[in-house]
Structures are given as structure tokens and as C-alpha cells.
N, C-alpha and C. Protein backbone atom coordinates (compact mmCIF):
# COMPACT_ATOMS: atom_id res chain seq x y z
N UNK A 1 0.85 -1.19 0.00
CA UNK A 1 0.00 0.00 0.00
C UNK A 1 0.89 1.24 0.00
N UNK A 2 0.83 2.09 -1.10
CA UNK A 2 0.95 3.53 -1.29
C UNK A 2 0.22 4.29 -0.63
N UNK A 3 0.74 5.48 0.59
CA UNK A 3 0.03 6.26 0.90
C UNK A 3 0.46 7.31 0.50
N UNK A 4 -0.69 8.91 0.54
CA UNK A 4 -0.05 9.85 -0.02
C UNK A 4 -0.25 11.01 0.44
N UNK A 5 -0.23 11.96 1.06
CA UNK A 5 -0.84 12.89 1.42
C UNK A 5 -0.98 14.54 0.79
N UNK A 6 -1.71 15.03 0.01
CA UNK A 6 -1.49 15.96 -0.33
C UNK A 6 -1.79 17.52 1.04
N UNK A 7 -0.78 18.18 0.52
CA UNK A 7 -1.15 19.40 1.92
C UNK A 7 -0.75 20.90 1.07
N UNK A 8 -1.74 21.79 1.24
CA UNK A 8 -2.02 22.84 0.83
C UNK A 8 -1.83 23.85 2.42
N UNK A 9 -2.51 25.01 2.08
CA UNK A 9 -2.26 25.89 3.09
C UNK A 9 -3.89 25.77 4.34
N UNK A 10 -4.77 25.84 3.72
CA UNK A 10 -6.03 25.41 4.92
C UNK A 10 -6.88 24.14 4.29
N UNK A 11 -6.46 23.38 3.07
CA UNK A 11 -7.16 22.23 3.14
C UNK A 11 -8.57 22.45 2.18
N UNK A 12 -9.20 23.68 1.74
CA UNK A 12 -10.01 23.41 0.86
C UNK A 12 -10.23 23.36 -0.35
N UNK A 13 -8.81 24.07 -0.92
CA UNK A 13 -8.95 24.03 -2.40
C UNK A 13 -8.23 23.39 -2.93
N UNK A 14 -6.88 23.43 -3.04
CA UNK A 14 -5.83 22.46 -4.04
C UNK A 14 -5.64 21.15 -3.14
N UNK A 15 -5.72 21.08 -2.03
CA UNK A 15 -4.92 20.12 -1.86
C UNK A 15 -6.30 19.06 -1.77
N UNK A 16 -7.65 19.46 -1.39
CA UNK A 16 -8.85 18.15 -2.22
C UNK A 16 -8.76 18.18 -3.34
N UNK A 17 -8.73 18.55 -3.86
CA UNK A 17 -8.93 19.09 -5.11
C UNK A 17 -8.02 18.11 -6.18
N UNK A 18 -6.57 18.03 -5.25
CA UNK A 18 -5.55 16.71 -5.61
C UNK A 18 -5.79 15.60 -5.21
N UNK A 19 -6.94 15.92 -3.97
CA UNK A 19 -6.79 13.90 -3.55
C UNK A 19 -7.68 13.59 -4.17
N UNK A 20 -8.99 14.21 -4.70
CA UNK A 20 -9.90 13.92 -5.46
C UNK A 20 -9.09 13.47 -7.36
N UNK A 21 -8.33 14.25 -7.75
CA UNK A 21 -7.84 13.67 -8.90
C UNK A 21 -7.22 12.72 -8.96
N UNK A 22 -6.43 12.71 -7.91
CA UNK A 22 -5.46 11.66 -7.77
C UNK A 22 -5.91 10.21 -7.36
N UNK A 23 -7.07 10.02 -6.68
CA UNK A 23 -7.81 9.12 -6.50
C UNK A 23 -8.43 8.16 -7.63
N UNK A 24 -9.32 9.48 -8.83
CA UNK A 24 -9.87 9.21 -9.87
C UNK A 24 -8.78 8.81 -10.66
N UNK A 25 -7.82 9.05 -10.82
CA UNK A 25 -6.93 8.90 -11.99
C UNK A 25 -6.18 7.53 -11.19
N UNK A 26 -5.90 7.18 -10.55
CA UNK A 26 -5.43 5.85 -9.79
C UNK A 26 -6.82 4.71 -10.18
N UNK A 27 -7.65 4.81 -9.55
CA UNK A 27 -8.97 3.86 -10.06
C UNK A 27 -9.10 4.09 -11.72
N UNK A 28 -8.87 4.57 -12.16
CA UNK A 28 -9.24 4.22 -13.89
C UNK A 28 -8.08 3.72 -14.75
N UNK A 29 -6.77 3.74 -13.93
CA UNK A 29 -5.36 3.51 -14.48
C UNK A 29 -5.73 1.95 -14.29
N UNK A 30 -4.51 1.58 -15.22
CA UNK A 30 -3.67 0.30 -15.51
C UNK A 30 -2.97 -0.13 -14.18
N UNK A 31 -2.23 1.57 -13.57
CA UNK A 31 -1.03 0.68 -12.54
C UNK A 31 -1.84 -0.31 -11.57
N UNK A 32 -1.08 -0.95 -10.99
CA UNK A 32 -1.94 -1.94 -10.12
C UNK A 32 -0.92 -2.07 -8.52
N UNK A 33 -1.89 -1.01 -8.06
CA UNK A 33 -0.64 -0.20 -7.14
C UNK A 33 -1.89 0.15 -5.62
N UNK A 34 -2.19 -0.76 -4.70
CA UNK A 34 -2.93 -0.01 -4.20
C UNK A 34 -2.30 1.24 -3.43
N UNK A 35 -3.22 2.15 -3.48
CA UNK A 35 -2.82 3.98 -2.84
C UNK A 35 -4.29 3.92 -2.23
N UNK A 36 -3.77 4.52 -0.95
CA UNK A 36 -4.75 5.38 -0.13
C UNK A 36 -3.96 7.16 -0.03
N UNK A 37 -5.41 7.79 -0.55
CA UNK A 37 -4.97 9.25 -0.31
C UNK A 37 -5.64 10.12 0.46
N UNK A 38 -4.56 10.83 1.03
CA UNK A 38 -5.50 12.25 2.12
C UNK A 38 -5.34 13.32 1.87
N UNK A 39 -5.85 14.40 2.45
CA UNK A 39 -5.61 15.89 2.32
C UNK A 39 -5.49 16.49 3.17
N UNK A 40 -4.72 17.47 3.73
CA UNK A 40 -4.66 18.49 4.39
C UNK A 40 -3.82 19.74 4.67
N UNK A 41 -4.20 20.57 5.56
CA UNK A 41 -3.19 22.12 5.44
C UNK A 41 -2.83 22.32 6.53
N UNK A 42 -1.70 23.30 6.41
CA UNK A 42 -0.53 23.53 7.32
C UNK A 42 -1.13 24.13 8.22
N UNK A 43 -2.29 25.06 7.86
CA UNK A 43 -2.70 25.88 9.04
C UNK A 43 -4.54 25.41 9.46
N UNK A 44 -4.84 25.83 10.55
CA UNK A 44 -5.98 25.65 11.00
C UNK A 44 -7.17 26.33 10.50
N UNK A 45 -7.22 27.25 9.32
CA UNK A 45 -8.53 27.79 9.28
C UNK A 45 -9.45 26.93 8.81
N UNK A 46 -9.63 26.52 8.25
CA UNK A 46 -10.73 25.20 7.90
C UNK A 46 -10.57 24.35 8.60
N UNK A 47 -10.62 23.50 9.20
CA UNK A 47 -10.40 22.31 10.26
C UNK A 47 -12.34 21.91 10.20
N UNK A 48 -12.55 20.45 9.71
CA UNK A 48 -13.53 20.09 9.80
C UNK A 48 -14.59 20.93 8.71
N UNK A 49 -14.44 21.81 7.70
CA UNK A 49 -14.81 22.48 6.37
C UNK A 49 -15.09 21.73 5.43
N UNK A 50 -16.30 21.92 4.66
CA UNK A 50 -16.07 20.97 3.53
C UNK A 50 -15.09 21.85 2.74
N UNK A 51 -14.85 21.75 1.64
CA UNK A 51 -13.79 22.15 0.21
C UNK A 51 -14.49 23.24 -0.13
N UNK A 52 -14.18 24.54 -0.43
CA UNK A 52 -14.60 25.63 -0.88
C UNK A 52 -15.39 24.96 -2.48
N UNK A 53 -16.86 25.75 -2.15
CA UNK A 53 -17.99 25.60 -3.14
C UNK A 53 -17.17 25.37 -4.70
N UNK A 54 -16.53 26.55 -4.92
CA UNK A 54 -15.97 26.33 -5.99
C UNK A 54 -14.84 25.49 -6.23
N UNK A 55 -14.29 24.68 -6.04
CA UNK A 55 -13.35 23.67 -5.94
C UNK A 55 -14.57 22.80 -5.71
N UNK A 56 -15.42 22.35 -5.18
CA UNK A 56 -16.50 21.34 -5.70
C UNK A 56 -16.93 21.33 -6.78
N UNK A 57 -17.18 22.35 -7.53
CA UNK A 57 -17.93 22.68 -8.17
C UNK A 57 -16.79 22.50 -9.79
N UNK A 58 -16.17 22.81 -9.85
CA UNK A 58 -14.53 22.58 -10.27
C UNK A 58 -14.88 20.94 -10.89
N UNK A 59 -14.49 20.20 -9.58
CA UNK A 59 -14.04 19.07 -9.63
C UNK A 59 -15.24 18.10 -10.17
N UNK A 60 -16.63 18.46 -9.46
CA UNK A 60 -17.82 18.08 -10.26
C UNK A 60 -17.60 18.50 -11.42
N UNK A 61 -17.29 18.87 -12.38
CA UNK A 61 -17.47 18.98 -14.04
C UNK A 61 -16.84 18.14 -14.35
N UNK A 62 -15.73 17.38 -13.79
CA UNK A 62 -14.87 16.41 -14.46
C UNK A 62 -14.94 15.07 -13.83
N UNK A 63 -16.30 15.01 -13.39
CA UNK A 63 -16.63 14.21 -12.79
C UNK A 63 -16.10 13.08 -11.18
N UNK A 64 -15.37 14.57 -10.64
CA UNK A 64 -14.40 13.91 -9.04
C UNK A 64 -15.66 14.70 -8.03
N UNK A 65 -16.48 14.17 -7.26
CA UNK A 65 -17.22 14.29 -6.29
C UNK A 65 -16.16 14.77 -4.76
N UNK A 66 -15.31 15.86 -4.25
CA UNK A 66 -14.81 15.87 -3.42
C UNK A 66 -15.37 16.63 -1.90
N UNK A 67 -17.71 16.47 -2.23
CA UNK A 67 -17.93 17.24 -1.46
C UNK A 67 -17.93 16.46 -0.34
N UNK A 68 -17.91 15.31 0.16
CA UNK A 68 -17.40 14.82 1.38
C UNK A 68 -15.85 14.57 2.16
N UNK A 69 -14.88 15.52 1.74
CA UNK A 69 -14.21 15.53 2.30
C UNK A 69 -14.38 16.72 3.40
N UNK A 70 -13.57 16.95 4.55
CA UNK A 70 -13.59 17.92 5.41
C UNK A 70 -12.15 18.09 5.86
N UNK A 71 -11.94 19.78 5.97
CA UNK A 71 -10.24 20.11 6.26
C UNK A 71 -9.57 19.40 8.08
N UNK A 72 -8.68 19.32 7.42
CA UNK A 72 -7.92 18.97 8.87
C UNK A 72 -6.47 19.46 8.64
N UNK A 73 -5.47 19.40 9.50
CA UNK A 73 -4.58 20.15 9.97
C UNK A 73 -3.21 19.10 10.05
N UNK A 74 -2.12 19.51 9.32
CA UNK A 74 -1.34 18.14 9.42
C UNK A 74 -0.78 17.85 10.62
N UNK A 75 -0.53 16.87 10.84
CA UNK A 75 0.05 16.56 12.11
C UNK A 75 1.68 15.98 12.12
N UNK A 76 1.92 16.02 13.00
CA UNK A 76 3.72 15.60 12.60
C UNK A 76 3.79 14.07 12.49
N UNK A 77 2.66 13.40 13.23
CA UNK A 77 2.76 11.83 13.03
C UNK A 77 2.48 11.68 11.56
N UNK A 78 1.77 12.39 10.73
CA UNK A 78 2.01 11.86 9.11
C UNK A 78 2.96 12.08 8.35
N UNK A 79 4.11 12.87 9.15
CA UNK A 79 5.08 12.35 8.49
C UNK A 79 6.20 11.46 8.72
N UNK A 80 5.64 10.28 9.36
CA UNK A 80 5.83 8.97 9.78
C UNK A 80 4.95 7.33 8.82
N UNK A 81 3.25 8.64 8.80
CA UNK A 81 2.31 8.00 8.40
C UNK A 81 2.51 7.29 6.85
N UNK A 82 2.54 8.57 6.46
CA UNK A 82 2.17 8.56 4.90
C UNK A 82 3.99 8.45 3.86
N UNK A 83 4.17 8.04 3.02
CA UNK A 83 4.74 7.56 2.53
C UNK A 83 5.50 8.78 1.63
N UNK A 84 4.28 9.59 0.92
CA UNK A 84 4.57 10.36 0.13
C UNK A 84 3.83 11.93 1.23
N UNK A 85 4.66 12.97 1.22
CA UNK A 85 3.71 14.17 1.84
C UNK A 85 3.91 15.13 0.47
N UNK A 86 2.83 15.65 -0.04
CA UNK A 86 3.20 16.54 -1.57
C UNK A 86 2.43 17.64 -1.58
N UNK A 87 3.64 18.64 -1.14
CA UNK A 87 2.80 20.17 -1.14
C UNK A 87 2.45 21.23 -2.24
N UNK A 88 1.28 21.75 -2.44
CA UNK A 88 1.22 22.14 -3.25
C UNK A 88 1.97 23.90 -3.80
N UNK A 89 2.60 23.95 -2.79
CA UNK A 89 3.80 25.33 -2.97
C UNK A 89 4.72 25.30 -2.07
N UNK A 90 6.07 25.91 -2.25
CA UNK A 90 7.27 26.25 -1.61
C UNK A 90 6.85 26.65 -0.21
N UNK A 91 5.83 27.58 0.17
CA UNK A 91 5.67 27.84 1.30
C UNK A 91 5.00 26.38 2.32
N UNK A 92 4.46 25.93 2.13
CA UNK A 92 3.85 24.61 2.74
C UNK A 92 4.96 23.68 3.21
N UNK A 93 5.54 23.54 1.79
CA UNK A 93 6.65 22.37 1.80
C UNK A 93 7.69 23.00 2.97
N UNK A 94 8.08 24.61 2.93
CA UNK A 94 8.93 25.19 3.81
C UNK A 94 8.44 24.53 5.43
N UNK A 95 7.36 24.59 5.45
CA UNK A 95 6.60 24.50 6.84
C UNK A 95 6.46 22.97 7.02
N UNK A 96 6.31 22.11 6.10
CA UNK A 96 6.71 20.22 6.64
C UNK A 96 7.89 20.38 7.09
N UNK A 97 8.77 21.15 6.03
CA UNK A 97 10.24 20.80 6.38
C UNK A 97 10.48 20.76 7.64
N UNK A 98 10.34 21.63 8.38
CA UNK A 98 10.60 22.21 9.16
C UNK A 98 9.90 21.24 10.29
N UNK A 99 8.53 21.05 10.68
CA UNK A 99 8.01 20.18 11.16
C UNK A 99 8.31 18.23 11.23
N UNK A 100 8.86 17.84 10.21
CA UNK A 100 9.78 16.61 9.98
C UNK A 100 10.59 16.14 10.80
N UNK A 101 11.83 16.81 10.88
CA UNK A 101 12.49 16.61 12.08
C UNK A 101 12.97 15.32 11.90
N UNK A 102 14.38 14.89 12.93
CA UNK A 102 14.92 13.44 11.94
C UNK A 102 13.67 12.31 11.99
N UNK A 103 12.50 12.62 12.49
CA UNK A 103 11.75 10.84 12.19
C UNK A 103 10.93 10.74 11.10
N UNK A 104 11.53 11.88 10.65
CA UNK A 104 10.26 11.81 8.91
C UNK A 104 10.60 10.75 8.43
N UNK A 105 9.77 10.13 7.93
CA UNK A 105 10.00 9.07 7.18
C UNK A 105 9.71 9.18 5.48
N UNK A 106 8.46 9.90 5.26
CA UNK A 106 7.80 10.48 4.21
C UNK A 106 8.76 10.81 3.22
N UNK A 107 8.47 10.68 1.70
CA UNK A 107 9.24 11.97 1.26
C UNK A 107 8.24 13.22 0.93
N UNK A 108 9.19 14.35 1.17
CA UNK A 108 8.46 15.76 1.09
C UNK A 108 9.07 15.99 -0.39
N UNK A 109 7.66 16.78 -0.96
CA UNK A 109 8.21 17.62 -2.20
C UNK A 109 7.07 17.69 -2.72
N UNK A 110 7.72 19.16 -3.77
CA UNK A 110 6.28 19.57 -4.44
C UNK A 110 5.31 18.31 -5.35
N UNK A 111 4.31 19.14 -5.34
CA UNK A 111 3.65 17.91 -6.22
C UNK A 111 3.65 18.08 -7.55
N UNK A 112 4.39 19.55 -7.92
CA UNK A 112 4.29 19.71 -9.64
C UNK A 112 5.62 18.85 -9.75
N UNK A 113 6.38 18.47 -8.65
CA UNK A 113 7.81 17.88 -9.07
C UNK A 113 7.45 16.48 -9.93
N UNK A 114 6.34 16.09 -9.73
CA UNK A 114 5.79 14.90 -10.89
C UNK A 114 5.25 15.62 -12.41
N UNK A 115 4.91 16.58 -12.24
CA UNK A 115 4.54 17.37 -13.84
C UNK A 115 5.54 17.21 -14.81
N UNK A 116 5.58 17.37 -15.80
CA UNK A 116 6.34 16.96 -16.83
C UNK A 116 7.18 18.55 -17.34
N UNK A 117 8.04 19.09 -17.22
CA UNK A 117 8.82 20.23 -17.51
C UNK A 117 8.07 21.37 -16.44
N UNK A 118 7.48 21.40 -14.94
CA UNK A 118 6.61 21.99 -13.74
C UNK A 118 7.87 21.35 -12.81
N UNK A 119 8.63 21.09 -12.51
CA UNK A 119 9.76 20.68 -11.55
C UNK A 119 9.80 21.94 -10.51
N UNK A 120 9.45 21.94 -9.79
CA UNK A 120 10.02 23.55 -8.62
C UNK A 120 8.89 23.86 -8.43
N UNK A 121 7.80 24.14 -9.78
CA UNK A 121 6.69 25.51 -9.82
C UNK A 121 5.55 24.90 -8.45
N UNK A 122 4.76 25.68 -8.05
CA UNK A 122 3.39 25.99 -7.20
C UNK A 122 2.47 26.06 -8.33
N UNK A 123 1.34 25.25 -7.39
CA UNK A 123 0.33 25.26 -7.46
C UNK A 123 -0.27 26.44 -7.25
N UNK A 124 -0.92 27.34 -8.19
CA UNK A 124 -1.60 28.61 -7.31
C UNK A 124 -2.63 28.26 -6.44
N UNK A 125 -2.52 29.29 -5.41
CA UNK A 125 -3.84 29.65 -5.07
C UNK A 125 -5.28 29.97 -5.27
N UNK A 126 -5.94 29.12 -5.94
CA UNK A 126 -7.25 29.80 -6.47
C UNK A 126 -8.34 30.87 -5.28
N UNK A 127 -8.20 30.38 -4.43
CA UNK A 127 -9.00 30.92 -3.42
C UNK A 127 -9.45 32.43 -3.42
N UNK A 128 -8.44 33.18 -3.80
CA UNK A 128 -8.88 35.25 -3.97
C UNK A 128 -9.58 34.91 -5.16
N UNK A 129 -9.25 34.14 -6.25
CA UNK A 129 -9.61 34.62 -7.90
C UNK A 129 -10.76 33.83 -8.35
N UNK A 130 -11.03 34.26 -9.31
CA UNK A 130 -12.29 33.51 -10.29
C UNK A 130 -12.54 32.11 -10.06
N UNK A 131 -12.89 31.72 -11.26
CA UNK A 131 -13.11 30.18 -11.50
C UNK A 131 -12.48 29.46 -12.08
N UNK A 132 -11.91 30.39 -13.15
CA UNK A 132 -10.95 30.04 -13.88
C UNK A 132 -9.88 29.59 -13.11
N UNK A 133 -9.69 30.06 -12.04
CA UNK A 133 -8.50 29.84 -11.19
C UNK A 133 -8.39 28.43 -10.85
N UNK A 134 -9.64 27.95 -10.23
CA UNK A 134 -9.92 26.11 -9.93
C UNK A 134 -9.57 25.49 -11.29
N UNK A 135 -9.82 25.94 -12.67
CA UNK A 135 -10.07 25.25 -13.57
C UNK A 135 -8.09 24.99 -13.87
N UNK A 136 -7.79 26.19 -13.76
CA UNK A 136 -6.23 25.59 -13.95
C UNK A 136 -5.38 25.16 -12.89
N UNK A 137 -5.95 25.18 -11.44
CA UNK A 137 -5.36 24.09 -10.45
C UNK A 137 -5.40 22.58 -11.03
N UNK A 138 -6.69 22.30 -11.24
CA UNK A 138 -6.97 20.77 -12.11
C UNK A 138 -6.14 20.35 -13.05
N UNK A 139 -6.18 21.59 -13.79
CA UNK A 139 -5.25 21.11 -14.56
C UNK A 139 -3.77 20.77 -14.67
N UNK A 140 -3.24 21.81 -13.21
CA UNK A 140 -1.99 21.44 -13.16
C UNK A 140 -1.84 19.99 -12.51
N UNK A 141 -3.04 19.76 -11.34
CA UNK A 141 -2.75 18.50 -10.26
C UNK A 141 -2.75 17.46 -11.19
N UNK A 142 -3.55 17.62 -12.38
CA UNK A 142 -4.06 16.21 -13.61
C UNK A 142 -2.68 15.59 -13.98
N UNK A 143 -1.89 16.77 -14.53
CA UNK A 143 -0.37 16.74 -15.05
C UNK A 143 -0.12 16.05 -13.61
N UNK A 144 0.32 16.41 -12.81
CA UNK A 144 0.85 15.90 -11.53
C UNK A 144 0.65 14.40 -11.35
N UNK A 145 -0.47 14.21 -10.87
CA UNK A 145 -0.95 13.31 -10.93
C UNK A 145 -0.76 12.12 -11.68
N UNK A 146 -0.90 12.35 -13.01
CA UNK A 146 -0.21 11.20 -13.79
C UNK A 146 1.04 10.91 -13.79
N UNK A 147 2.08 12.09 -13.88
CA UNK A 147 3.20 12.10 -13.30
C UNK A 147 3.66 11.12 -12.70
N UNK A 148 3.01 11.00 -11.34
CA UNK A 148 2.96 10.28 -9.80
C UNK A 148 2.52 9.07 -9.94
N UNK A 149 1.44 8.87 -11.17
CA UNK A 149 1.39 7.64 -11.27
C UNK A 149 2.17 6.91 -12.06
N UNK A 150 2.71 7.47 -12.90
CA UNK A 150 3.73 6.83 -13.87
C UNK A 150 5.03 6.44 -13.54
N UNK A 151 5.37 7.51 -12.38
CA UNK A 151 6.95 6.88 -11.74
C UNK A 151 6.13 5.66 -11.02
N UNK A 152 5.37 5.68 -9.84
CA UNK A 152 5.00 4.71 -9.03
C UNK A 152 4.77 3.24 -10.15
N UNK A 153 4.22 3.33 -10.84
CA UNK A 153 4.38 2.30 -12.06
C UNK A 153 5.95 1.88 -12.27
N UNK A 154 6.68 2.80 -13.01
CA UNK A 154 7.80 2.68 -13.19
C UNK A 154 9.08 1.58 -11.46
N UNK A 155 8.42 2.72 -10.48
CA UNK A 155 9.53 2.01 -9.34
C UNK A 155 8.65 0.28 -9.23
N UNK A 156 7.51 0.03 -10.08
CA UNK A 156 6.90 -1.02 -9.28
C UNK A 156 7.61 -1.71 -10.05
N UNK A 157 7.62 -1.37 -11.32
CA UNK A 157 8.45 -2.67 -12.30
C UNK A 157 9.93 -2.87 -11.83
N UNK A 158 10.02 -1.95 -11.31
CA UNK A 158 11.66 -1.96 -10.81
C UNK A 158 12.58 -2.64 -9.72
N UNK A 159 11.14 -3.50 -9.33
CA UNK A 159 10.96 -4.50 -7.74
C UNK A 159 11.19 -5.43 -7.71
């Protein structure tokens, strides 16, 4: 079992937003890899929130249902827990780092670091902006996402 955790800054927009793709795109793939995935953010303002309307609303058009998830707050035991921790910007990832400490076990790193020529970049923030804004989070996590599934494929053959 693959675990994975995606973590954003409060948990309602990119980082469901990734466990919801990343979920869908794992169940319709070839790899044959079981993954369990979670979500959450560095800081407490959502704690127990569903996913901002629009990031549902987002993810419903492409058919990922992520209105039953609810925000929570990372904890330092997941990065013991989870296998993979994948933040969706430099600032987040700054703040695992830091929280890790020698018993991390996890690896930390962005999640565009699976995108295909996105190595370094953030995920924006959709949260101040439009709709448009959700529509190209998706699109970057989609890239990601397959990404993530294609190495995990790749290290499985490699076993």
C-alpha cells in the first residue's frame, strides 16, 4: 500500500482538489498499485470544512465528487504515516520541512515535481480569484498526478 498525502495551506482548495484527482486517476489507471490518499493544510482555518464551493464545483465537471471531504490540519505523526507528503507550494513544503524533524519518514516535495517540464513551480492559489483559477489548479494536479502515477508504475516494475 501507497500512501499519499497531499497538503495545501487550509485544506479546501488544491490540496482536495488533488486527492480527489489523484484518487480518480489511480482507479481508472492500468497501474496496479494499491494507494490510499489524504488531504490536508498547514494551518488551522478550515479544520472540519467541507472544500470551498468552488473547488467542488470545479471538480464536479470532471466528474471527481470531493464534497465529502472535510479540512484537517497536518500533524507531525504523518510524516511517519504517509509515505509520500506533496505540497502544493514552496511555502507549505517550507513548513513540513521544518516540522519533519529526523523521524520523517515520508518523502516531502512539491507535487508539480511529478509534472512533466513543472519541476520547482506551485500550485496557485485559487481561493482570492475567479473560477478560472480552480479550472487551472486541475489542470496542473491532472499533469501531476499522472506524473505520480507513472513513476510509481515505473519504481513497481523496478521490484
Amino acid at each position: 500500500m501507497v500512501s499519499v498525502l497531499m497538503v495545501c495551506m487550509g485544506n479546501i482548495c488544491r490540496s482536495p482538489m488533488a486527492e480527489g484527482v489523484l484518487r480518480k486517476l489511480a482507479a481508472e489507471s492500468d497501474v496496479d498499485i494499491p494507494l490510499t490518499v489524504e488531504s490536508a493544510g498547514t494551518h488551522r482555518y478550515h479544520v472540519g470544512s467541507a472544500p470551498d464551493e468552488r473547488a467542488q464545483a470545479a471538480a464536479l465537471r470532471r466528474g471527481i465528487d470531493i464534497s465529502g471531504l472535510r479540512g484537517r490540519q497536518v500533524e507531525a505523526e504523518d510524516l511517519q504515516r504517509f509515505d509520500y507528503v506533496l505540497a502544493m507550494d514552496e511555502d507549505n513544503l517550507e513548513i513540513l520541512v521544518e516540522m519533519a524533524g529526523d523521524d520523517c519518514t515520508a518523502k516531502l516535495c512539491l507535487f508539480l515535481d511529478y509534472a512533466p517540464g513543472r519541476a520547482g513551480q506551485n500550485v496557485p492559489d485559487p481561493y482570492y480569484g475567479g473560477p478560472g483559477g480552480f479550472e487551472r489548479v486541475l489542470d496542473l494536479v491532472e499533469e501531476a498526478a499522472a506524473g505520480f502515477l507513472a513513476e510509481l508504475a515505473g519504481s513497481a516494475k523496478d521490484d
